[in-house]
PDB file of N, CA and C in Angstrom:
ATOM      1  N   UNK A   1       9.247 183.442  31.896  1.00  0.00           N
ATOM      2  CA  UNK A   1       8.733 184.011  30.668  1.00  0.00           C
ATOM      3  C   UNK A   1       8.534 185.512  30.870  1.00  0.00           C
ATOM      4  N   UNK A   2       9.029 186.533  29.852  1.00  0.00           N
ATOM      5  CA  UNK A   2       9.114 187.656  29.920  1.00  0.00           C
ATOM      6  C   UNK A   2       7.221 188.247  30.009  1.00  0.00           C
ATOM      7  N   UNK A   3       6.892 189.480  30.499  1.00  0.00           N
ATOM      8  CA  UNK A   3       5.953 189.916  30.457  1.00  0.00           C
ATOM      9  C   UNK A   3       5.145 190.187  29.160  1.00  0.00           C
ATOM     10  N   UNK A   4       6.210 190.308  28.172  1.00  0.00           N
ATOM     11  CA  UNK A   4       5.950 190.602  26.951  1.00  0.00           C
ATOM     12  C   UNK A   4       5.372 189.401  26.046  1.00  0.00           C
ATOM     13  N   UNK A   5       6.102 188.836  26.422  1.00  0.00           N
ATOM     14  CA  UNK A   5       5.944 187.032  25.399  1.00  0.00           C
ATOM     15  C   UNK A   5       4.430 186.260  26.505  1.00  0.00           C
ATOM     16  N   UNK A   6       4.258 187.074  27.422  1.00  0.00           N
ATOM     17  CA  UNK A   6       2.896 186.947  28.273  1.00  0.00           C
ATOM     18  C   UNK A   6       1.462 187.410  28.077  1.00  0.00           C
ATOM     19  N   UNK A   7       2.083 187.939  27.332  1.00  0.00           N
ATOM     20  CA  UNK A   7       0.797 188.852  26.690  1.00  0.00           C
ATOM     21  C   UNK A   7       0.251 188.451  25.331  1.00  0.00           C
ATOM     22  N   UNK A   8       1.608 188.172  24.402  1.00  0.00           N
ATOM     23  CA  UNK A   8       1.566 188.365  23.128  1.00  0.00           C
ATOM     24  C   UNK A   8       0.449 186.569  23.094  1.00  0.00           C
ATOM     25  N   UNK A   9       1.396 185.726  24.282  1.00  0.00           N
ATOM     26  CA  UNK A   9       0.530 184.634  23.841  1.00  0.00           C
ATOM     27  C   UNK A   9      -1.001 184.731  24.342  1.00  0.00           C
ATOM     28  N   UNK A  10      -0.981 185.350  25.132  1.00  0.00           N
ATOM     29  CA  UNK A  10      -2.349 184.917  25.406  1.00  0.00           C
ATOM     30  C   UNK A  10      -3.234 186.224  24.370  1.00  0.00           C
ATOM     31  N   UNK A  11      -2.678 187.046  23.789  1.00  0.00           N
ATOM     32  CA  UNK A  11      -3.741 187.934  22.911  1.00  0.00           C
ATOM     33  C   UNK A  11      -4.233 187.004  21.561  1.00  0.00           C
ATOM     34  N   UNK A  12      -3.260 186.075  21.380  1.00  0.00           N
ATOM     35  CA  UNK A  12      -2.894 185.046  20.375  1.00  0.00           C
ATOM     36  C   UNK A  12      -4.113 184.068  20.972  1.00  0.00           C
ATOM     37  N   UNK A  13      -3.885 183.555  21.839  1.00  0.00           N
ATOM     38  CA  UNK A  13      -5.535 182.396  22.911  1.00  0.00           C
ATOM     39  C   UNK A  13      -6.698 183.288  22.414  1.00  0.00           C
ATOM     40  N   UNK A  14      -6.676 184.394  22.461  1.00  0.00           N
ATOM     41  CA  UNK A  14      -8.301 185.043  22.359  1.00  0.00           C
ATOM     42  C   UNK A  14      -8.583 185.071  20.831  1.00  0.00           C
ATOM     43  N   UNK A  15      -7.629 185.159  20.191  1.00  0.00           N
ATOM     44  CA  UNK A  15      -8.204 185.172  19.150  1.00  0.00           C
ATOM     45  C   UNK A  15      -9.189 183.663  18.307  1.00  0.00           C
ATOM     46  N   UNK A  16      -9.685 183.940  17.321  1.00  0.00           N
ATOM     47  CA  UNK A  16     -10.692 182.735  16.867  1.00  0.00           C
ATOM     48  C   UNK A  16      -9.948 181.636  16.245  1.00  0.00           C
ATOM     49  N   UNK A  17     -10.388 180.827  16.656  1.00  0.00           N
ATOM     50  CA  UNK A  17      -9.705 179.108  16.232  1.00  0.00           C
ATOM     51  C   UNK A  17      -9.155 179.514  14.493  1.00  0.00           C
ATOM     52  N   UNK A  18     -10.095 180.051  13.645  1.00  0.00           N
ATOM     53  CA  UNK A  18      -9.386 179.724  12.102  1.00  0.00           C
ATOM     54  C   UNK A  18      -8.859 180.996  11.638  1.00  0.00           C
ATOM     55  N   UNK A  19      -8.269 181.598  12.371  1.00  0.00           N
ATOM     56  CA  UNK A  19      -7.017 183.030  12.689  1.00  0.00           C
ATOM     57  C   UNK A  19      -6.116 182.595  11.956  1.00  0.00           C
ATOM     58  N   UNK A  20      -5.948 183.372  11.051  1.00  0.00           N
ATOM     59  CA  UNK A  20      -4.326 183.469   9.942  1.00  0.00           C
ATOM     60  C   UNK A  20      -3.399 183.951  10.416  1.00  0.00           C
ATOM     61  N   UNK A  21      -2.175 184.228   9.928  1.00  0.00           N
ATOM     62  CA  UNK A  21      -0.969 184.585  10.578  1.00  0.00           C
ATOM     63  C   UNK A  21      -0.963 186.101  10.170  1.00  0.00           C
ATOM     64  N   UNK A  22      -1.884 186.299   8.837  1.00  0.00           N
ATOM     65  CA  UNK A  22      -1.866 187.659   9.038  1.00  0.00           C
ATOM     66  C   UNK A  22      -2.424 188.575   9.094  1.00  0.00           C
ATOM     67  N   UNK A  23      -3.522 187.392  10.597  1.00  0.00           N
ATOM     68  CA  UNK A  23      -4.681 188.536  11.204  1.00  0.00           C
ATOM     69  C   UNK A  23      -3.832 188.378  12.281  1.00  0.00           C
ATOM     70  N   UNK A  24      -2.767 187.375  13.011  1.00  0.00           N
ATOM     71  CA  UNK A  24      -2.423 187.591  13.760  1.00  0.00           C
ATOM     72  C   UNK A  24      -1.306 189.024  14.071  1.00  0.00           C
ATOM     73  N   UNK A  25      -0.692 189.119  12.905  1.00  0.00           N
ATOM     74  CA  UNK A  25       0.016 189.892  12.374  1.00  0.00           C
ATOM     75  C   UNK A  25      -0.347 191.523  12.638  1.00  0.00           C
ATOM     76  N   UNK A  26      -1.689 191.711  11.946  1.00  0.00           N
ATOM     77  CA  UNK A  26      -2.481 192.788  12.384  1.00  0.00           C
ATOM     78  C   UNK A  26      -2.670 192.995  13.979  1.00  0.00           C
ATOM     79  N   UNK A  27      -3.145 192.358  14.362  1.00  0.00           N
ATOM     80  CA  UNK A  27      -3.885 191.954  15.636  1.00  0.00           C
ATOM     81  C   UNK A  27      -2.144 192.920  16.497  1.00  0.00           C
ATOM     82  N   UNK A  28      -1.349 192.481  16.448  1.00  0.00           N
ATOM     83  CA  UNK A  28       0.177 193.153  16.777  1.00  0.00           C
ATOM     84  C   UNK A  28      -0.077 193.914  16.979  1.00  0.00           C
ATOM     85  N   UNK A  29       0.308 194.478  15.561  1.00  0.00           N
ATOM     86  CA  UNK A  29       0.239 195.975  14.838  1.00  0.00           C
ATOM     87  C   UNK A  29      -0.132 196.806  15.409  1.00  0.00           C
ATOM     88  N   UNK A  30      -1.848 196.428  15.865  1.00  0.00           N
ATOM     89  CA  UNK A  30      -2.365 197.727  15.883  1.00  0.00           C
ATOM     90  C   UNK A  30      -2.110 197.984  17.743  1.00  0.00           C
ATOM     91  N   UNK A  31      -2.022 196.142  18.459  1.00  0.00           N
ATOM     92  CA  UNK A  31      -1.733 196.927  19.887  1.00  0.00           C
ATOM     93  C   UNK A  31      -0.557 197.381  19.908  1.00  0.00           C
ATOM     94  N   UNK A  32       0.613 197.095  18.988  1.00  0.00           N
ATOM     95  CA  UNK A  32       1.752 198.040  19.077  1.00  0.00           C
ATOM     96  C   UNK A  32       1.717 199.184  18.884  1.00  0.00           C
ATOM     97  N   UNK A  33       0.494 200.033  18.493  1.00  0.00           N
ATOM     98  CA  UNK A  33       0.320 201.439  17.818  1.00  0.00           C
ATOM     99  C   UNK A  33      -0.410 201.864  19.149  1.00  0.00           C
ATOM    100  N   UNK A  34      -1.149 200.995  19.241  1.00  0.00           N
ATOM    101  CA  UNK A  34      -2.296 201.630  20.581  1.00  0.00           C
ATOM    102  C   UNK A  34      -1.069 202.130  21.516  1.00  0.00           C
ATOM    103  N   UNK A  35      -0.436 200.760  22.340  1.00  0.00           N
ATOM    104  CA  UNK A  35       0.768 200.998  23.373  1.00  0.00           C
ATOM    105  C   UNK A  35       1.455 202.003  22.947  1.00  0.00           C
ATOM    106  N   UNK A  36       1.633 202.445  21.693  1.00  0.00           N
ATOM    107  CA  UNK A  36       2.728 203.440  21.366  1.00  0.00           C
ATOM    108  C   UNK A  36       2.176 204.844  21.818  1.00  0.00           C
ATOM    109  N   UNK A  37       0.661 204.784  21.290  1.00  0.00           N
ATOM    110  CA  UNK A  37      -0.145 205.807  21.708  1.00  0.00           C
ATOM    111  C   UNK A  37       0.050 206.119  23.304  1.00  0.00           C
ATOM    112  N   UNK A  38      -0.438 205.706  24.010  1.00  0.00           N
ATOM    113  CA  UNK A  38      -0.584 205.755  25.418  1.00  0.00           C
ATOM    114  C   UNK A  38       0.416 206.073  26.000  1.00  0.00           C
ATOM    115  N   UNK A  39       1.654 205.735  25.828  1.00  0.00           N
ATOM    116  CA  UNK A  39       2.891 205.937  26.172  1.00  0.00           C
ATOM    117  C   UNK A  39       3.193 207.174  26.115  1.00  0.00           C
ATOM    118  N   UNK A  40       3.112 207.741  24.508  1.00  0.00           N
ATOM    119  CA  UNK A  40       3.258 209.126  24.633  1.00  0.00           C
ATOM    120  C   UNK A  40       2.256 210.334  25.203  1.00  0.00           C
ATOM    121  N   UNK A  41       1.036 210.053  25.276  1.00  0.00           N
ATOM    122  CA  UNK A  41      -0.040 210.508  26.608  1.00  0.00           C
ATOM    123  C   UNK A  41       0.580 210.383  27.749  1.00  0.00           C
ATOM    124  N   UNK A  42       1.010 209.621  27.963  1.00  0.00           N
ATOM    125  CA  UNK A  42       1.433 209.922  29.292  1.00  0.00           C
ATOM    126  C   UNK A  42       2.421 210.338  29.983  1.00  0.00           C
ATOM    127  N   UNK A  43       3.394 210.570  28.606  1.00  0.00           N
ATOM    128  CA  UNK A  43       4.907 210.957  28.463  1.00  0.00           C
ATOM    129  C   UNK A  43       4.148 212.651  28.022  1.00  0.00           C
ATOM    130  N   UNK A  44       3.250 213.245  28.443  1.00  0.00           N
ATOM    131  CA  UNK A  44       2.729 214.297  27.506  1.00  0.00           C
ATOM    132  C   UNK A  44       2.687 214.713  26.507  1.00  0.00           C
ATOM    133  N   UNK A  45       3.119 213.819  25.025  1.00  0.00           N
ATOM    134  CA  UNK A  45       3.008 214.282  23.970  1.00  0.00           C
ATOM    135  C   UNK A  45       1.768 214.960  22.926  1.00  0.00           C
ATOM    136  N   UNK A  46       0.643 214.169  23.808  1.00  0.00           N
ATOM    137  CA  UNK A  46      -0.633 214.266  22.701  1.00  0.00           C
ATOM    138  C   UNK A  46      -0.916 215.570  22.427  1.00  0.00           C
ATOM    139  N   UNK A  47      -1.834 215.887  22.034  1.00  0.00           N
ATOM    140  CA  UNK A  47      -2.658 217.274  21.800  1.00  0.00           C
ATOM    141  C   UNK A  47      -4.147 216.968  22.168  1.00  0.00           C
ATOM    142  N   UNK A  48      -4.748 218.421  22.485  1.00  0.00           N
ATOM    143  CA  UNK A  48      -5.843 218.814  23.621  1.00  0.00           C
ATOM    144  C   UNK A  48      -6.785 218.236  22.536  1.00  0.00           C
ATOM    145  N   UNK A  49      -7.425 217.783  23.136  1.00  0.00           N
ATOM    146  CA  UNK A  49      -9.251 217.960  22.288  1.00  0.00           C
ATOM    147  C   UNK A  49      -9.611 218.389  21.158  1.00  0.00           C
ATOM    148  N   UNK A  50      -9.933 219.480  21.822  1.00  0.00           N
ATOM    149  CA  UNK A  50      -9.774 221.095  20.976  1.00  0.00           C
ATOM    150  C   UNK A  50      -8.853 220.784  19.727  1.00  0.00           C
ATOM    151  N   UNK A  51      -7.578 220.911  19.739  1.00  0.00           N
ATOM    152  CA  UNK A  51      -6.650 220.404  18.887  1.00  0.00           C
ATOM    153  C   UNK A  51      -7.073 220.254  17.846  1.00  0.00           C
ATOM    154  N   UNK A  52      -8.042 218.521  18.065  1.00  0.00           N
ATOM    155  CA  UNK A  52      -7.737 217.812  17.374  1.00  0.00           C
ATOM    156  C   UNK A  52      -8.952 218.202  16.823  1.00  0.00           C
ATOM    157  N   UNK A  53      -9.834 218.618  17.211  1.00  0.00           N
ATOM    158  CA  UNK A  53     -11.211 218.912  16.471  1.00  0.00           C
ATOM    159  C   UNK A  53     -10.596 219.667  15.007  1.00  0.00           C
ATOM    160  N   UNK A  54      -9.772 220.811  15.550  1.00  0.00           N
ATOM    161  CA  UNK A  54      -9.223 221.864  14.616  1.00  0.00           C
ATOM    162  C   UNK A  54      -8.869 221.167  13.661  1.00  0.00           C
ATOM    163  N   UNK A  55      -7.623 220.156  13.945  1.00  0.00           N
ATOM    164  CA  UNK A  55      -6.935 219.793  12.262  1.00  0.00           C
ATOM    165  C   UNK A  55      -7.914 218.523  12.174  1.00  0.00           C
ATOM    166  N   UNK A  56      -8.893 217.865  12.528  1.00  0.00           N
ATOM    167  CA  UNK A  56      -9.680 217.117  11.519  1.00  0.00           C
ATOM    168  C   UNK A  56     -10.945 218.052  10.752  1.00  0.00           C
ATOM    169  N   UNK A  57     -10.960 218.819  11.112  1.00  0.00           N
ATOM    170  CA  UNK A  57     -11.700 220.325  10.424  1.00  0.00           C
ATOM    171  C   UNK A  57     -11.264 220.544   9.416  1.00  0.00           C
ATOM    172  N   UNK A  58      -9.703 220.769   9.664  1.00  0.00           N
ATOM    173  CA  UNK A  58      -8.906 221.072   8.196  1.00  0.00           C
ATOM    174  C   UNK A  58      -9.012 220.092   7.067  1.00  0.00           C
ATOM    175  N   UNK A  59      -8.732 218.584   7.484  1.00  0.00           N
ATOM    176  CA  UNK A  59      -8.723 217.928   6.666  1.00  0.00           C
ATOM    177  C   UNK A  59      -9.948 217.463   6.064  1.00  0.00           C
ATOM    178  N   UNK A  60     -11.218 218.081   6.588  1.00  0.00           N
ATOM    179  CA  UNK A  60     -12.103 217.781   5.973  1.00  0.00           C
ATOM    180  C   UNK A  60     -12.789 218.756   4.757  1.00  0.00           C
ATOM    181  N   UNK A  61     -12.287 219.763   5.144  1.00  0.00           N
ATOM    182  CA  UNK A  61     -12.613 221.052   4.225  1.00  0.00           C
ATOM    183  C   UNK A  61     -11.698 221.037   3.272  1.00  0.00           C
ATOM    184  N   UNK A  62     -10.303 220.283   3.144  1.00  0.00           N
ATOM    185  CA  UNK A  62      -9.751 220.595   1.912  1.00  0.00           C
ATOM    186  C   UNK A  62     -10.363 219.399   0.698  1.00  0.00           C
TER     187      UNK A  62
END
């Protein structure tokens, strides 16, 4: 069994006995976004701190 299909089931085990398919669905999603995240951190894509303070500044003032 692939590492992948290793994971997916057992994130699927933790979840709560009366789990829908499209909380399971979510439940994916968002570690596919997280993993996506991290990947590019460490591939150096992100932006500094600092950065990010700046443009959520922006978007709060407009």
């Amino acid at each position: 069994m692939t590492e992948t299909k290793q994971q997916v089931i057992k994130m699927i085990g933790n979840l709560p006995d009366k789990v829908t398919l499209d909380d399971i669905m979510a439940e994916l999603y968002f570690r596919i976004q997280v993993d996506t995240g991290l990947k590019e951190l460490d591939e150096g894509k992100g932006i500094s701190h600092k950065e990010a303070k700046k443009r959520i500044s922006q978007w709060l003032t407009k």
